[in-house]
N, C-alpha and C. Protein backbone atom coordinates (compact mmCIF):
# COMPACT_ATOMS: atom_id res chain seq x y z
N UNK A 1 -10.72 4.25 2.76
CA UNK A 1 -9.54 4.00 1.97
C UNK A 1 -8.48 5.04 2.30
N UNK A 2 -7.32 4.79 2.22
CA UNK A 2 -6.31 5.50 2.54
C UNK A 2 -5.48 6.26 1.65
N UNK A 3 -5.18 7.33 1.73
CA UNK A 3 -4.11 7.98 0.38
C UNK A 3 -3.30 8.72 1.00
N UNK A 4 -1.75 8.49 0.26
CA UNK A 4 -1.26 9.42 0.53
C UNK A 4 0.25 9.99 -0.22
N UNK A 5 0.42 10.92 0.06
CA UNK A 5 1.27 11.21 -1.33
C UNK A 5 2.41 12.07 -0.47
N UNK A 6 4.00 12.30 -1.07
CA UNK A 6 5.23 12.90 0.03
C UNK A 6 4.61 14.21 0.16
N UNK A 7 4.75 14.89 -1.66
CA UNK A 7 4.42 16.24 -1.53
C UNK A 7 3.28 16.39 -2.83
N UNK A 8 2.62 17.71 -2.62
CA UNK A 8 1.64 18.23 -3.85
C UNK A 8 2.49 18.99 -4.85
N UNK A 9 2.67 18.44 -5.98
CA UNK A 9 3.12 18.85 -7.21
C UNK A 9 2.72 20.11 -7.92
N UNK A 10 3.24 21.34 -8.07
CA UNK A 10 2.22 22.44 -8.60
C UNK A 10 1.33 22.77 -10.02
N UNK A 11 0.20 22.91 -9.75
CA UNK A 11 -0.35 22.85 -11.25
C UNK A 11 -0.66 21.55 -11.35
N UNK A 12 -0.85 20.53 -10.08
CA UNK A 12 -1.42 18.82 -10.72
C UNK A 12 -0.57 18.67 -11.89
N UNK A 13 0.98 18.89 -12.13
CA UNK A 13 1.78 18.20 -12.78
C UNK A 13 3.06 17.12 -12.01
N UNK A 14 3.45 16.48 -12.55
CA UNK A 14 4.39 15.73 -11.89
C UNK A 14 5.86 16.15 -11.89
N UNK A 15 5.85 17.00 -12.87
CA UNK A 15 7.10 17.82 -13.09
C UNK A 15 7.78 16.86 -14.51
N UNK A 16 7.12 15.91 -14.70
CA UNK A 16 7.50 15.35 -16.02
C UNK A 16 6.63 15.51 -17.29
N UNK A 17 5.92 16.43 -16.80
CA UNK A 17 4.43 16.51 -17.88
C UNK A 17 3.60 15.79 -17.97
N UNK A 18 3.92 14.45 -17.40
CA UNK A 18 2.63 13.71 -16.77
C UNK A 18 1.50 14.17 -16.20
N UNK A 19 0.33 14.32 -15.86
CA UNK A 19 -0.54 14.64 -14.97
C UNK A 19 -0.79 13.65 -13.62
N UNK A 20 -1.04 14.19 -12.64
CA UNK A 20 -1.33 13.27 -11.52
C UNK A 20 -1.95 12.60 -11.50
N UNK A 21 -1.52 11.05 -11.02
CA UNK A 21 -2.67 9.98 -11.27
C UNK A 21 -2.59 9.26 -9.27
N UNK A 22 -3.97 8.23 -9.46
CA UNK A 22 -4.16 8.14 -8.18
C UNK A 22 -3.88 6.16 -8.49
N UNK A 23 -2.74 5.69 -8.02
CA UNK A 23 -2.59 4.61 -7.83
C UNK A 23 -3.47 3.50 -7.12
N UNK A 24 -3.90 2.57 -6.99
CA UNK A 24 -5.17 2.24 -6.17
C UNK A 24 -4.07 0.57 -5.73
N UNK A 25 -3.79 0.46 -4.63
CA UNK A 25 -3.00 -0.74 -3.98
C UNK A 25 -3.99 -1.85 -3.22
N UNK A 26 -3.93 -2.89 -3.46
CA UNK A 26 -5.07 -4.09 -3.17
C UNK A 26 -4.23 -4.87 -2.60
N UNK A 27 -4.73 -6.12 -2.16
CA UNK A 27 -3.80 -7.69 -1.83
C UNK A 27 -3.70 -8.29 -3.46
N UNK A 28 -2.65 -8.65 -3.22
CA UNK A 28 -2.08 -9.59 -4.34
C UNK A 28 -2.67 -10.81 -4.59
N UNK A 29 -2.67 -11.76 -5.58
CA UNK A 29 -3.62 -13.15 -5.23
C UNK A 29 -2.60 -14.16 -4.86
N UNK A 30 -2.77 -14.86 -3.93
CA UNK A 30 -2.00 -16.14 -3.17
C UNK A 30 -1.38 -16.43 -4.31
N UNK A 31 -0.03 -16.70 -4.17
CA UNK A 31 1.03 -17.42 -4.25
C UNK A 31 1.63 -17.04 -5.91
N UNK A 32 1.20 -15.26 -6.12
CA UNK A 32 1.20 -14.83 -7.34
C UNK A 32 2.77 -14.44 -6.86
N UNK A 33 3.52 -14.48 -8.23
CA UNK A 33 5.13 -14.34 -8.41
C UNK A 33 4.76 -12.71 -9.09
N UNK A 34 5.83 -12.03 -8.31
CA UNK A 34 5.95 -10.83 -8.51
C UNK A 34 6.47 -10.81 -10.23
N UNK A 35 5.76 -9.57 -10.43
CA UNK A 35 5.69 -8.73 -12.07
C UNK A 35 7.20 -8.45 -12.57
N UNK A 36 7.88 -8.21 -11.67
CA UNK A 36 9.53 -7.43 -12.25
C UNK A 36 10.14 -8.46 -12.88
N UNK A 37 10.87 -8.19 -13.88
CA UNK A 37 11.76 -9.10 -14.28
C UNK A 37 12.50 -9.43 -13.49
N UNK A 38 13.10 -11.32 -13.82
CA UNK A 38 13.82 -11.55 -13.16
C UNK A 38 13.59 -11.50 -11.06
N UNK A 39 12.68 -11.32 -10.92
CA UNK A 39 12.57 -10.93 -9.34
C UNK A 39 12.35 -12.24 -8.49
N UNK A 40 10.79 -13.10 -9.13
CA UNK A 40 10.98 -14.58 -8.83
C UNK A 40 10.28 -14.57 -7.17
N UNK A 41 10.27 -13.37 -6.41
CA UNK A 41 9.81 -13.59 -5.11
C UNK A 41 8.24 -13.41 -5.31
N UNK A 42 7.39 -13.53 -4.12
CA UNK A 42 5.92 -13.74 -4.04
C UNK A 42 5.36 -12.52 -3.87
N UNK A 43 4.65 -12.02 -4.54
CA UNK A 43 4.07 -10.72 -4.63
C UNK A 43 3.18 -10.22 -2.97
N UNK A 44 2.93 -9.47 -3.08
CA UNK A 44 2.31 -9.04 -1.54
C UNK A 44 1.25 -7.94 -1.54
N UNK A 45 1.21 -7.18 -3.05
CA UNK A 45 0.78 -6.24 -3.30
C UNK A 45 0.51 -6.19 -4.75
N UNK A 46 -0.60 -5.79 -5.01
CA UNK A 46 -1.14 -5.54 -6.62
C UNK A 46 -1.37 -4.06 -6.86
N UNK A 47 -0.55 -3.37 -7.81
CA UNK A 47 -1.06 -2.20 -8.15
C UNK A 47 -1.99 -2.05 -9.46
N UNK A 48 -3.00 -1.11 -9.43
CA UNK A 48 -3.99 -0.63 -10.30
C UNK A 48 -3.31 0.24 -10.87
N UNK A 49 -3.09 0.54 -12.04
CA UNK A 49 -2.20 1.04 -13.07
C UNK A 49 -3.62 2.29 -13.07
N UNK A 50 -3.92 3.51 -13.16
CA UNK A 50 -4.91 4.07 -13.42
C UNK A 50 -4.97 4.29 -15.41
N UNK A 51 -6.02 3.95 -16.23
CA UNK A 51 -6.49 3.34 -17.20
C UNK A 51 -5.98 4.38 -17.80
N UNK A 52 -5.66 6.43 -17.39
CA UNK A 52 -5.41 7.14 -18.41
C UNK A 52 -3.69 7.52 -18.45
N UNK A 53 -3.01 6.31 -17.43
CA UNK A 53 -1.61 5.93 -17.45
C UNK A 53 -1.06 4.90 -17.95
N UNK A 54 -2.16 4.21 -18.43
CA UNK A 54 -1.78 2.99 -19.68
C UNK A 54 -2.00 3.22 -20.67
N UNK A 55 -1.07 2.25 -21.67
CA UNK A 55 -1.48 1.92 -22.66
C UNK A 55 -2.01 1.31 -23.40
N UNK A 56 -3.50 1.30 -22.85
CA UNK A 56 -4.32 0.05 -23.42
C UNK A 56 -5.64 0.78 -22.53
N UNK A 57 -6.91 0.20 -23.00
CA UNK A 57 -8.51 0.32 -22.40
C UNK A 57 -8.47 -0.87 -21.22
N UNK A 58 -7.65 -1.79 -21.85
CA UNK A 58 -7.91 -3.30 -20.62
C UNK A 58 -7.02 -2.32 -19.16
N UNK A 59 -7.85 -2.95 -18.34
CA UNK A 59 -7.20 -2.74 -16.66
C UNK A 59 -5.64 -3.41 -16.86
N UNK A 60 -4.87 -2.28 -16.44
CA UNK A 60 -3.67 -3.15 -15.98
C UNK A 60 -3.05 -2.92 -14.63
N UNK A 61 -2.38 -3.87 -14.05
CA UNK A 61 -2.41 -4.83 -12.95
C UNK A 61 -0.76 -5.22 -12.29
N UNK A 62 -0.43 -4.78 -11.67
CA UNK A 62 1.51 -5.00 -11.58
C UNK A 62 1.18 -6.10 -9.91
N UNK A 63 2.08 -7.02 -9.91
CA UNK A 63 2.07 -7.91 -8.98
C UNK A 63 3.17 -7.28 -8.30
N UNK A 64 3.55 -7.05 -6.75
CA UNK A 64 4.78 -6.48 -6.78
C UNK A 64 5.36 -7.26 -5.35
N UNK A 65 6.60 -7.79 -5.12
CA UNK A 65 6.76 -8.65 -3.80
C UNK A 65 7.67 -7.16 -2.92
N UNK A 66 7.63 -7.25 -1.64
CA UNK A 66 8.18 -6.10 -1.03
C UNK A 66 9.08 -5.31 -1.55
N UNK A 67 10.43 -5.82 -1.91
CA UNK A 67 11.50 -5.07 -2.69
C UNK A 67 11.24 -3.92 -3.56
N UNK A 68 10.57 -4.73 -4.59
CA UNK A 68 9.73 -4.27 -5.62
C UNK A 68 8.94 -3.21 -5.54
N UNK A 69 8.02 -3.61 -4.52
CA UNK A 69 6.99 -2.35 -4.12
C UNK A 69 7.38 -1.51 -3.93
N UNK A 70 8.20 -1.77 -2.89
CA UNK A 70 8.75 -0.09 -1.93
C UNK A 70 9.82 0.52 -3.31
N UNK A 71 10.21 0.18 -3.87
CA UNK A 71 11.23 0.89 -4.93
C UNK A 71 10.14 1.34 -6.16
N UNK A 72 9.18 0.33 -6.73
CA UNK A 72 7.93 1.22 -7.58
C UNK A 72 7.17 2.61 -6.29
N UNK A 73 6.48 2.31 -5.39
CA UNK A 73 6.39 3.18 -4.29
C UNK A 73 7.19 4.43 -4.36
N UNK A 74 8.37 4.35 -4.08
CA UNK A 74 9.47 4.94 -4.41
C UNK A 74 8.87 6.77 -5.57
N UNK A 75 8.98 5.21 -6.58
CA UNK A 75 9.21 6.39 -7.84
C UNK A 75 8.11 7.00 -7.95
N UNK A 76 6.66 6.31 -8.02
CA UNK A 76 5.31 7.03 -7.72
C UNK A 76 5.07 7.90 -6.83
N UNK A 77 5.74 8.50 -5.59
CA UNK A 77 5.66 9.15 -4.97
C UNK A 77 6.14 10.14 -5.44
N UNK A 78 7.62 9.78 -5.89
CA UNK A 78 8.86 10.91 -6.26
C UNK A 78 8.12 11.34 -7.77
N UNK A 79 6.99 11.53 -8.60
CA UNK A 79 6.82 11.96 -8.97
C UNK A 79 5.54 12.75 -9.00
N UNK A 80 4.79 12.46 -7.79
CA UNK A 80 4.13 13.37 -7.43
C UNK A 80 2.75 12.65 -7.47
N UNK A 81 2.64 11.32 -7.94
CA UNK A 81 1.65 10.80 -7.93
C UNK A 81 0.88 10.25 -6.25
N UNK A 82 -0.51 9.73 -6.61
CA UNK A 82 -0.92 9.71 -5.48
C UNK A 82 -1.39 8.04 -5.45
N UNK A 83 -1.51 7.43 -3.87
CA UNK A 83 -1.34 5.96 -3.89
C UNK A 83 -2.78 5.86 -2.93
N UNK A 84 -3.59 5.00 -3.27
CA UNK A 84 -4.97 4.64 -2.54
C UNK A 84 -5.05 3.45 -1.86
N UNK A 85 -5.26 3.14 -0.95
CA UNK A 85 -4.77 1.54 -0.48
C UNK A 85 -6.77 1.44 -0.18
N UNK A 86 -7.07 0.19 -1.21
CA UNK A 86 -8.25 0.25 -1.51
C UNK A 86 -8.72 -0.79 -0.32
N UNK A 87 -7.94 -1.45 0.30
CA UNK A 87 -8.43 -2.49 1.43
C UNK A 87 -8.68 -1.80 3.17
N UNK A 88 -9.12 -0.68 2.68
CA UNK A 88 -9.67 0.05 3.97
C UNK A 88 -8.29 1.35 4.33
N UNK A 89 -8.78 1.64 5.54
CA UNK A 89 -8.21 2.93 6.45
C UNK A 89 -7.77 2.99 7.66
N UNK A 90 -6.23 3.56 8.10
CA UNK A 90 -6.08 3.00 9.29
C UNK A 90 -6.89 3.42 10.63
N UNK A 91 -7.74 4.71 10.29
CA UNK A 91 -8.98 5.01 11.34
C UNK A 91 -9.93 3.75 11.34
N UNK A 92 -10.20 2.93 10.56
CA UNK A 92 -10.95 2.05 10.80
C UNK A 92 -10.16 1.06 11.61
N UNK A 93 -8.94 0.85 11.54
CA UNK A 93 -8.30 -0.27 12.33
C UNK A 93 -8.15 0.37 14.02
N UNK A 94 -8.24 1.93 13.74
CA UNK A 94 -8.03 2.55 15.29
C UNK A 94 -9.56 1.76 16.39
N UNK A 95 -10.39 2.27 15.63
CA UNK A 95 -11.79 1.87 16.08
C UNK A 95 -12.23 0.38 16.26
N UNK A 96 -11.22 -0.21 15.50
CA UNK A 96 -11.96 -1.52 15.71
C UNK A 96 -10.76 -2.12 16.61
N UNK A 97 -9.67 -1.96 16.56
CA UNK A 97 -8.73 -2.59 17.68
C UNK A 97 -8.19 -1.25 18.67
N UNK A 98 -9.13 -1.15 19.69
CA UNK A 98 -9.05 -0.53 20.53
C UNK A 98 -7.26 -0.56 21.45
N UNK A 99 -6.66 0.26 22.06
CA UNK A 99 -5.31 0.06 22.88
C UNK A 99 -4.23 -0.31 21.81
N UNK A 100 -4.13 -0.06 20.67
CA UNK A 100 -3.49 -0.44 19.49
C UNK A 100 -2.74 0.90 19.14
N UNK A 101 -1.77 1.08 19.08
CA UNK A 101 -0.76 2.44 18.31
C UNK A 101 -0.82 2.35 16.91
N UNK A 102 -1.13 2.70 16.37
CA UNK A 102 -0.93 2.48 14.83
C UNK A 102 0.01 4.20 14.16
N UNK A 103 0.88 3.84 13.32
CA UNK A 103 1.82 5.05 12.66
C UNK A 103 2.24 4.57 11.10
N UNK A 104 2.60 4.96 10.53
CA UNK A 104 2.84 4.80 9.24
C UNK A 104 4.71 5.15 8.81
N UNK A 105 4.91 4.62 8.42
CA UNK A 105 6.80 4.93 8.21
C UNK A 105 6.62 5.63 6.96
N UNK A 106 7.57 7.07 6.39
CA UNK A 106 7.76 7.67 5.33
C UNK A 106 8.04 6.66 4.10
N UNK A 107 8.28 5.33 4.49
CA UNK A 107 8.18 4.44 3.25
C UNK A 107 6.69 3.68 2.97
N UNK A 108 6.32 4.07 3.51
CA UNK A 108 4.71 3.86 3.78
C UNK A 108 4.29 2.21 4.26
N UNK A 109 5.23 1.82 5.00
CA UNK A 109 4.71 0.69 6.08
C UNK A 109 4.04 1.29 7.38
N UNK A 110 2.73 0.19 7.44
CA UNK A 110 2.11 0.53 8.21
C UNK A 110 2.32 0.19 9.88
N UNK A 111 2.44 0.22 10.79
CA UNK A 111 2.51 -0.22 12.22
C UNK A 111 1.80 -0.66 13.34
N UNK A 112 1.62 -1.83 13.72
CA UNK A 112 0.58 -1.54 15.01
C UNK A 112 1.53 -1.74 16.18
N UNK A 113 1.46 -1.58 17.27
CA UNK A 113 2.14 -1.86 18.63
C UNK A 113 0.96 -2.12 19.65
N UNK A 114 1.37 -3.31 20.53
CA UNK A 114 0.07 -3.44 21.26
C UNK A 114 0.82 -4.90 22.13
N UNK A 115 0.59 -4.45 23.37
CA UNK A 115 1.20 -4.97 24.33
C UNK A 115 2.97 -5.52 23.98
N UNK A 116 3.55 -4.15 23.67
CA UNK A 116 5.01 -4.62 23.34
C UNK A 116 5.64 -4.90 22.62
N UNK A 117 4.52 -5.57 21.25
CA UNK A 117 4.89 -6.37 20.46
C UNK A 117 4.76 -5.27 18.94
N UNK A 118 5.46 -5.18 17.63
CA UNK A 118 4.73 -4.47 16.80
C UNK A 118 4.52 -5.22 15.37
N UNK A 119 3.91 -4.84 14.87
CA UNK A 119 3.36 -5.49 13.60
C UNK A 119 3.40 -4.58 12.62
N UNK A 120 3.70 -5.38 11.06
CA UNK A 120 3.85 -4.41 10.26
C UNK A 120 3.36 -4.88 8.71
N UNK A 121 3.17 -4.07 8.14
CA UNK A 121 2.06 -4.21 6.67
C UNK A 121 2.23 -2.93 5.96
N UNK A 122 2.00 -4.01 4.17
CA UNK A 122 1.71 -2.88 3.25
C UNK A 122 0.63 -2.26 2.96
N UNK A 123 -0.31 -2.88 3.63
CA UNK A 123 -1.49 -2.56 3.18
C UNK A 123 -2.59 -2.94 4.83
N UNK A 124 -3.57 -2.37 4.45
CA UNK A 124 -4.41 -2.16 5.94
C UNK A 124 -5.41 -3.34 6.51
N UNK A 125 -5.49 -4.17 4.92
CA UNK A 125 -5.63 -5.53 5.03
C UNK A 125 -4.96 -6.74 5.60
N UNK A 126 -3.53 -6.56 5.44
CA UNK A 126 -2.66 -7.23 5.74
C UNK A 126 -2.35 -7.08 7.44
N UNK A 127 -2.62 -5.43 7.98
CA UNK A 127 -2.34 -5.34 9.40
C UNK A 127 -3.68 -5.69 10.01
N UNK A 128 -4.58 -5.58 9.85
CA UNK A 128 -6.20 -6.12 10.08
C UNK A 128 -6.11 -7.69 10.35
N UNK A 129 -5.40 -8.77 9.40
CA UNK A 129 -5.60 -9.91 9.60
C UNK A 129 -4.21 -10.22 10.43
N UNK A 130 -3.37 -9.62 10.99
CA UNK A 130 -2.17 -9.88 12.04
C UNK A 130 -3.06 -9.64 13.29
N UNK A 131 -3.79 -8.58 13.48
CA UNK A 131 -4.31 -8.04 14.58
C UNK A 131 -5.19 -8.88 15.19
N UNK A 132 -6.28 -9.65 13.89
CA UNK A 132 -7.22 -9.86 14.25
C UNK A 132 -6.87 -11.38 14.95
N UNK A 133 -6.03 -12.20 14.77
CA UNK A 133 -5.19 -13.31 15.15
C UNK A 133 -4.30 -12.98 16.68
N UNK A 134 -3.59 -11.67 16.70
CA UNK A 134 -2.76 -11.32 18.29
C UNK A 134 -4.29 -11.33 19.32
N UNK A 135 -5.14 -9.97 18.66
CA UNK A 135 -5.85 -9.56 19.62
C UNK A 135 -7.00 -10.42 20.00
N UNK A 136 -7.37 -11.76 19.41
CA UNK A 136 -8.46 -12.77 20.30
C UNK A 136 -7.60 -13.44 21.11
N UNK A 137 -6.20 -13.50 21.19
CA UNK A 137 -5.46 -14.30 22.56
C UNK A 137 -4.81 -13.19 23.58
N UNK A 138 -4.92 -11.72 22.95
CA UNK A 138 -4.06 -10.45 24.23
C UNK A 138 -5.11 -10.01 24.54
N UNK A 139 -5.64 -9.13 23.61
CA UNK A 139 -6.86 -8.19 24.38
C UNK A 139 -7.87 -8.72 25.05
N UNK A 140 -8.45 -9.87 24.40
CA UNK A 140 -9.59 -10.19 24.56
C UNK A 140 -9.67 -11.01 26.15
């Protein structure tokens, strides 16, 4: 699984008196309409709310379509919190798609490049099933 956060906050505070929490990012479920008000586009990403950052015992669950994400993303970072992308690691995508570049953008899209072409994802699931579709007709 993957984590990663801009900077370490001192004292595991966020600077809002919050304490640091560890976000946990999954695939979204098919053809789920993003959480924001008013937003209306197709989600791409589900965040895990961590249980001692809610208000409630029930799991809560944010649907988020790109826009969305990268601007919640955004603020979870900018406060020092930390983000887990629970659908694997991009060392596992190094190993399993061999001749593949993989890099990560400070907005935290992921990258592959591979014969020219590049591919891109929020999550390591999402670049796994692009790859796994290019690389049985390039590499193989």
């Amino acid at each position: 699984m993957s984590s990663y956060q801009a900077t370490e906050p001192p004292n595991g505070a966020t600077g809002t008196g919050q304490p640091v929490a560890t976000y946990e990012i999954t695939d979204a479920p098919n053809a789920k309409v993003c959480d924001s008000q008013s937003c209306g586009q197709t989600s791409i990403v589900r965040v895990i709310v961590p249980r001692d950052m809610a208000d409630t015992s029930d799991p809560v669950t944010l649907d988020c379509c790109c826009l969305c994400w990268e601007q919640l993303r955004g603020q979870l970072i900018g406060r020092g919190h930390m983000i887990r992308d629970t659908t694997g690691d991009v060392d596992e995508l190094r190993a399993q798609f061999h001749g593949v570049s993989f890099f990560r953008s400070d907005e935290g899209v992921l990258y592959a490049s591979v014969n020219g072409c590049t591919y891109d994802a929020y999550l390591v699931s999402q670049l796994r099933a692009q790859l796994e579709l290019v690389t049985v007709h390039v590499i193989a």
